[in-house]
C-alpha atoms as a PDB file:
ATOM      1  CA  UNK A   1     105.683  73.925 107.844  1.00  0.00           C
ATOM      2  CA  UNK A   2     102.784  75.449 105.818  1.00  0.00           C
ATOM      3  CA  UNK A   3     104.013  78.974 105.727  1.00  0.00           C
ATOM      4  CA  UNK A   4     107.479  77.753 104.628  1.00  0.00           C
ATOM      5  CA  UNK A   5     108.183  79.774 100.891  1.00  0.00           C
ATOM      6  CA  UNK A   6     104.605  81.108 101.384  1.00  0.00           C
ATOM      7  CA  UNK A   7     106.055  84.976 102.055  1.00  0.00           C
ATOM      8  CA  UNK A   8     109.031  86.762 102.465  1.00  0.00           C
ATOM      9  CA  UNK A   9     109.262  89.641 104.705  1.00  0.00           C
ATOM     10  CA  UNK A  10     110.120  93.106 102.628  1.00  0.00           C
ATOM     11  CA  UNK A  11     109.868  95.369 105.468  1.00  0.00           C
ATOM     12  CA  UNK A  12     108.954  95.030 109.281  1.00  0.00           C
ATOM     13  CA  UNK A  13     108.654  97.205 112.595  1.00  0.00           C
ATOM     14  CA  UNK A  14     107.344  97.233 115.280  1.00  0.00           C
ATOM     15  CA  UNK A  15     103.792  98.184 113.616  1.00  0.00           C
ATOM     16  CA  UNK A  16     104.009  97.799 110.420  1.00  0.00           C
ATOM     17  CA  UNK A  17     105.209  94.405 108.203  1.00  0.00           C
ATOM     18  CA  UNK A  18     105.279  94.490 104.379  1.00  0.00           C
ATOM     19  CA  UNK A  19     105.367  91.181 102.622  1.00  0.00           C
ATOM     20  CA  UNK A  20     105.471  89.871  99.222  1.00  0.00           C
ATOM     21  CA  UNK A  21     103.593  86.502  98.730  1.00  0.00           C
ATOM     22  CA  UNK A  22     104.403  83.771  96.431  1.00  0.00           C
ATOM     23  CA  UNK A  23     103.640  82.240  93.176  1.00  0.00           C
ATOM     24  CA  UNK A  24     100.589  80.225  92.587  1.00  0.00           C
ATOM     25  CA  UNK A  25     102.971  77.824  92.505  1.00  0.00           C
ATOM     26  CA  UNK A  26     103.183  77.619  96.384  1.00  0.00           C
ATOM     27  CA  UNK A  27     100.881  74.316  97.696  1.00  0.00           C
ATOM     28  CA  UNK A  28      98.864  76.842  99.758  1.00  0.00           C
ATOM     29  CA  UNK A  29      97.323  78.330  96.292  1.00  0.00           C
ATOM     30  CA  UNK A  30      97.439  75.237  94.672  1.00  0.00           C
ATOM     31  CA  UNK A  31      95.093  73.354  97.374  1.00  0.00           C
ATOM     32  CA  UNK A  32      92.792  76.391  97.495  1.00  0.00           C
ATOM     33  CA  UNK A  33      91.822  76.640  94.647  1.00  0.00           C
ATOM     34  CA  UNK A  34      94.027  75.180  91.700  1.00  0.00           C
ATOM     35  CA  UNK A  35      92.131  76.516  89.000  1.00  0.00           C
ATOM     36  CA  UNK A  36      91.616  80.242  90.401  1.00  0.00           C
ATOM     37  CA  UNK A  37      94.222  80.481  93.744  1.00  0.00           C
ATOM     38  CA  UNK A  38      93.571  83.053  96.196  1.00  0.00           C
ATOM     39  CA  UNK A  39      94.869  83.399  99.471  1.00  0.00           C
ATOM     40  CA  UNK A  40      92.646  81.630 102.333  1.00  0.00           C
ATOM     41  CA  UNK A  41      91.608  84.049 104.854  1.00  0.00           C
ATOM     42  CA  UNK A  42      93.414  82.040 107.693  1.00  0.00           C
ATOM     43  CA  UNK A  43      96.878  82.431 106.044  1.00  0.00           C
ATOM     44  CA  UNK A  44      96.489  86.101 107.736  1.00  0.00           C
ATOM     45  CA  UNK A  45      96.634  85.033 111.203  1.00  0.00           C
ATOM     46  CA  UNK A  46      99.404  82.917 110.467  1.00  0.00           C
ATOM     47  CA  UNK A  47     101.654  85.572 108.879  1.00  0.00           C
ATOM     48  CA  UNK A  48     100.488  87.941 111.495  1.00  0.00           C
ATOM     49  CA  UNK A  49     101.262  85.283 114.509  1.00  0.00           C
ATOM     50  CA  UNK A  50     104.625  84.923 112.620  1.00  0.00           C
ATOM     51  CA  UNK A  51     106.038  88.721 111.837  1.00  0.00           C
ATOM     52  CA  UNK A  52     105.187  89.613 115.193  1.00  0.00           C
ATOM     53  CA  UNK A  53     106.181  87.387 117.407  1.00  0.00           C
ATOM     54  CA  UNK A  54     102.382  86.451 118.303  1.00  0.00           C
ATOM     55  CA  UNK A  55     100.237  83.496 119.735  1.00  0.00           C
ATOM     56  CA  UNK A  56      97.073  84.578 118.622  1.00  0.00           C
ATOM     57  CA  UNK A  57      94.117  82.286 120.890  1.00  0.00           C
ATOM     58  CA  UNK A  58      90.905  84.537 120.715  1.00  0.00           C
ATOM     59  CA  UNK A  59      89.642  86.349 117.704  1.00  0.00           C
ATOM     60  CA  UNK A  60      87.031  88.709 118.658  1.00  0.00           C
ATOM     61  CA  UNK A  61      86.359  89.743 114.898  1.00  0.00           C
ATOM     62  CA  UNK A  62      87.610  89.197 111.398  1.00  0.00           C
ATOM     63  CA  UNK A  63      86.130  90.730 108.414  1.00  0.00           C
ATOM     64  CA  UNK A  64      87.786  90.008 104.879  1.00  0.00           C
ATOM     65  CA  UNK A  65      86.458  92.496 102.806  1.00  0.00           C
ATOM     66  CA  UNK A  66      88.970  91.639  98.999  1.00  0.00           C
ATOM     67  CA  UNK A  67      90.365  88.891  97.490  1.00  0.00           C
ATOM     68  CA  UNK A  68      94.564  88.231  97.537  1.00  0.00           C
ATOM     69  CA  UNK A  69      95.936  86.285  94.517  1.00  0.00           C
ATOM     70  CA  UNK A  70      99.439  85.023  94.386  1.00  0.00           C
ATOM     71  CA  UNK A  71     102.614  87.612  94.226  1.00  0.00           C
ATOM     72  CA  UNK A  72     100.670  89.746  95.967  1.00  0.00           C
ATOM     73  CA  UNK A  73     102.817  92.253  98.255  1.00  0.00           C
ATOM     74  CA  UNK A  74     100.837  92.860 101.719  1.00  0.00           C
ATOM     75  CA  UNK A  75     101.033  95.183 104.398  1.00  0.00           C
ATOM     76  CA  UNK A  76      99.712  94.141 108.104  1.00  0.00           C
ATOM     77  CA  UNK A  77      99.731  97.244 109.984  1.00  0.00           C
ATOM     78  CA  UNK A  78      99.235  96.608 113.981  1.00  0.00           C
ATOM     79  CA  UNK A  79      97.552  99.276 116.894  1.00  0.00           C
ATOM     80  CA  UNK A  80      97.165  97.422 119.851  1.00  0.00           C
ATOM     81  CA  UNK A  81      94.713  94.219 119.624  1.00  0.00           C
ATOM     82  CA  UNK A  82      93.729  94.998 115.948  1.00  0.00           C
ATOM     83  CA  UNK A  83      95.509  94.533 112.795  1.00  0.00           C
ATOM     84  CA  UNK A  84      94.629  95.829 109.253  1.00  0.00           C
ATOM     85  CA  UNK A  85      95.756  94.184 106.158  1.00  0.00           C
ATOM     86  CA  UNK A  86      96.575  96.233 102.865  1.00  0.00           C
ATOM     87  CA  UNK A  87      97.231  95.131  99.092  1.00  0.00           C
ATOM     88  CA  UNK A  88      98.032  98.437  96.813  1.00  0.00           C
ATOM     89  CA  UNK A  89      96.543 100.850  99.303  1.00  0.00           C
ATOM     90  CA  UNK A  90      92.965  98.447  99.745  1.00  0.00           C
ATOM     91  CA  UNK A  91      91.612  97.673 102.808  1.00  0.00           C
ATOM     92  CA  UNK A  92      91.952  93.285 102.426  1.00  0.00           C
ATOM     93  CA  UNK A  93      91.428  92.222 105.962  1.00  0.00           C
ATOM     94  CA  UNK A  94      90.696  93.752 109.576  1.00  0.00           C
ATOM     95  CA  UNK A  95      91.544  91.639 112.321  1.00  0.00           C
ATOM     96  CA  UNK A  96      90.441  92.244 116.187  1.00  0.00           C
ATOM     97  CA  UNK A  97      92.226  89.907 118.975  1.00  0.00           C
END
């Protein structure tokens, strides 16, 4: 499973999920990219899908507006349809379904 050792879930509600991200060790960051790894953009819809219990089949709009490097710790906070994705208080990632 790709998201196997990728995360582990710090906190998590209903709303709100904090998660701390692996090493660059991880194969995610070492396919993309092994000489600089950040986290692909897509990894967010698969933690998001996971936390909360989701199958996500339409996004409407996703705007990824900072970079995430490895050990990063995350927080996806959820109203309704749209999700918003912190690292240290920074905006990272909106997400509309």
């Amino acid at each position: 499973m790709l998201l196997e050792g990728f995360y582990e879930v710090v906190k998590q509600s209903d709303e709100e999920a904090v998660v701390q991200l692996s090493d660059a060790s991880h194969p995610i960051f070492q396919a993309h990219f092994p000489d600089n790894p950040i986290m692909p953009g897509f990894m967010h819809l698969d933690i998001i899908e996971d936390v909360f219990s989701l199958e996500i089949t339409t996004v409407k709009k996703a705007k990824y507006s900072a970079i995430v490097e490895p050990s990063s710790e995350l927080t996806y906070t959820k109203e309704h349809n749209k999700f918003k994705v912190y690292c240290k208080d920074n905006i990272v990632a909106t997400l509309l379904f």
